[in-house]
Protein backbone atom coordinates (compact mmCIF):
# COMPACT_ATOMS: atom_id res chain seq x y z
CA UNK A 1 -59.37 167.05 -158.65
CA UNK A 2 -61.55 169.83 -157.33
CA UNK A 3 -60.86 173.23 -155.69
CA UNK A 4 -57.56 175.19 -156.35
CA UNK A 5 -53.47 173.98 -155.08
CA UNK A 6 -52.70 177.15 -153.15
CA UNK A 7 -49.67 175.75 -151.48
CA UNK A 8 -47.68 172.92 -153.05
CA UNK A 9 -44.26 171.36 -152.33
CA UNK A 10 -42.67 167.88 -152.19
CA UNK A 11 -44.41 166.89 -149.07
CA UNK A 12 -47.86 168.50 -149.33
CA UNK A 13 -50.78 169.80 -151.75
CA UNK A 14 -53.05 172.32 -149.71
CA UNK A 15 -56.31 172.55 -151.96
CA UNK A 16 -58.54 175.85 -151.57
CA UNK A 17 -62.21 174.52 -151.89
CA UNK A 18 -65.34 176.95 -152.12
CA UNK A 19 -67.51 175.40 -149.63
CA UNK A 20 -70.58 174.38 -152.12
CA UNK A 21 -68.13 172.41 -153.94
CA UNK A 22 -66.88 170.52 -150.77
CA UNK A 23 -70.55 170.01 -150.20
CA UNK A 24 -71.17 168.49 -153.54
CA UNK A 25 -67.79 166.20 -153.23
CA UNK A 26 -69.56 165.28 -149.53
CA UNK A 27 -72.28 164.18 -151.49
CA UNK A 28 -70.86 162.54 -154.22
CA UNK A 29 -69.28 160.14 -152.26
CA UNK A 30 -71.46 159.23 -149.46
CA UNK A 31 -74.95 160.86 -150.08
CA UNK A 32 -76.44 164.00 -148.72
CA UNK A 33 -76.54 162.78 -144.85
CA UNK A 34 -73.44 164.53 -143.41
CA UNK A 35 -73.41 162.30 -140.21
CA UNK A 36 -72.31 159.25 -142.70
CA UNK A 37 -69.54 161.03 -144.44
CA UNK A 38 -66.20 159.65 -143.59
CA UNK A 39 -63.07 162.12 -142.82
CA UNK A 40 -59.66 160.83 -142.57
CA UNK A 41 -57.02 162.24 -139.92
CA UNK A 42 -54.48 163.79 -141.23
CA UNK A 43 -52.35 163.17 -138.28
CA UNK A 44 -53.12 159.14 -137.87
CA UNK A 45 -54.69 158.24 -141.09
CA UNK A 46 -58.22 157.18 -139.00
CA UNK A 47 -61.30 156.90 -140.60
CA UNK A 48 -64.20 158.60 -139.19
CA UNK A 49 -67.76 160.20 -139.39
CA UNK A 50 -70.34 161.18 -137.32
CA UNK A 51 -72.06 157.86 -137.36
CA UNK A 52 -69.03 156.08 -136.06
CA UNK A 53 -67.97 158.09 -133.34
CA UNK A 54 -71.44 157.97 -131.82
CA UNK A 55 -71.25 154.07 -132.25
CA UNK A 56 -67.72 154.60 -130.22
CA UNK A 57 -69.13 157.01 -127.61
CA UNK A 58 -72.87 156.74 -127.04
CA UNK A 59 -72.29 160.31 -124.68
CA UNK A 60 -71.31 162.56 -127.56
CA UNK A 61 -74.58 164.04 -129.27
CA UNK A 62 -74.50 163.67 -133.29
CA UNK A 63 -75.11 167.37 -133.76
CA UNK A 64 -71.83 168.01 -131.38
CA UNK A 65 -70.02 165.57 -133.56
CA UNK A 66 -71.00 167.31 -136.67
CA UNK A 67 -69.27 170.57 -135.71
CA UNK A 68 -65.77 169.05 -135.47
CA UNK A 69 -65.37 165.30 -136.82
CA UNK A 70 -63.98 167.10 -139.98
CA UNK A 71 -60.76 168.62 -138.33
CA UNK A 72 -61.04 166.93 -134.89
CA UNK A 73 -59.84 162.98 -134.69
CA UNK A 74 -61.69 161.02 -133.09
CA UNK A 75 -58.99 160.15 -130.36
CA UNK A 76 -59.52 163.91 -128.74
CA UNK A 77 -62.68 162.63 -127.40
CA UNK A 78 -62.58 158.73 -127.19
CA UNK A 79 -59.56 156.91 -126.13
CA UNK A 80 -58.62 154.06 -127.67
CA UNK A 81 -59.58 155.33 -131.80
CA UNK A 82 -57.50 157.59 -133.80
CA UNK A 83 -55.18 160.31 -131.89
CA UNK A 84 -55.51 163.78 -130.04
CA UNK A 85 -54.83 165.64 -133.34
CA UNK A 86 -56.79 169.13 -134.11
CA UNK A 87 -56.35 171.23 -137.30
CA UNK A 88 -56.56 174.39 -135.78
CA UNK A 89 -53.42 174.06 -133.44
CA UNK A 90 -50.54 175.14 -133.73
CA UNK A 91 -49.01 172.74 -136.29
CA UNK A 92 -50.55 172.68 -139.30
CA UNK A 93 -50.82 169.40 -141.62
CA UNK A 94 -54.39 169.84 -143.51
CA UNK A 95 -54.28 169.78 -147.39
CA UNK A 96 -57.92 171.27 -147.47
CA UNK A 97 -59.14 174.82 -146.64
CA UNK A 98 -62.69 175.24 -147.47
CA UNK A 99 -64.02 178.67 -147.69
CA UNK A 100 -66.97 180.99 -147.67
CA UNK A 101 -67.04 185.10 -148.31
CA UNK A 102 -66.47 185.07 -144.47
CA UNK A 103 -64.85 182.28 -143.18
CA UNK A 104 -62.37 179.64 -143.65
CA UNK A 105 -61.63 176.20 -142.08
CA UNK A 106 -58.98 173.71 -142.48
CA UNK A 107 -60.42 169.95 -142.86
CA UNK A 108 -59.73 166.55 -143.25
CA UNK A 109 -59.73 165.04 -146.83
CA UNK A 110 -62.83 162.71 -147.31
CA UNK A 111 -62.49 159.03 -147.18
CA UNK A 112 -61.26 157.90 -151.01
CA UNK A 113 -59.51 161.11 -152.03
């Protein structure tokens, strides 16, 4: 397991993950093209990447995509795949927060995790 359980109790594990590492993980598991790594909702359970929701939606732009397939599903923007589920509402269900020095973002686990 990578990064660091900073919240843990009998229905989740929230991992704090320097964002490098993430990166690396990214990598590890589906190369170092970031529109082919796969994100599953934590809402649904849907699969998703870049790649795919393009394939779903020819109108969405792959650079668009890349700012929020990792704690957006799918569903918010194309109806019929995943759900309407966001990480940054008000509920909160992620069991990733990757970090910087200045920021931090909840995301979806990867595909395989």
């Amino acid at each position: 397991m990578y990064g660091k359980i900073i919240h843990q109790d009998k229905y989740k594990t929230i991992l704090e993950i320097p964002r490098a590492d993430w990166i690396t993980k990214g990598q590890s598991l589906f190369g170092k093209d970031m529109f082919n790594w796969i994100f599953k909702c934590s809402n649904c359970g849907h699969f998703q990447s870049v790649k795919s929701v393009v394939e779903h939606n020819p109108l969405l732009k792959k650079e668009e995509c890349l700012l929020w397939v990792h704690c957006v599903c799918e569903g918010w923007h194309t109806e019929g795949y995943g759900c309407d589920w966001a990480l940054y509402g008000i509920f909160h269900n992620h069991t990733r927060e990757v970090y910087t020095d200045k920021y931090r973002v909840y995301v979806f686990e990867f595909k395989g995790e």
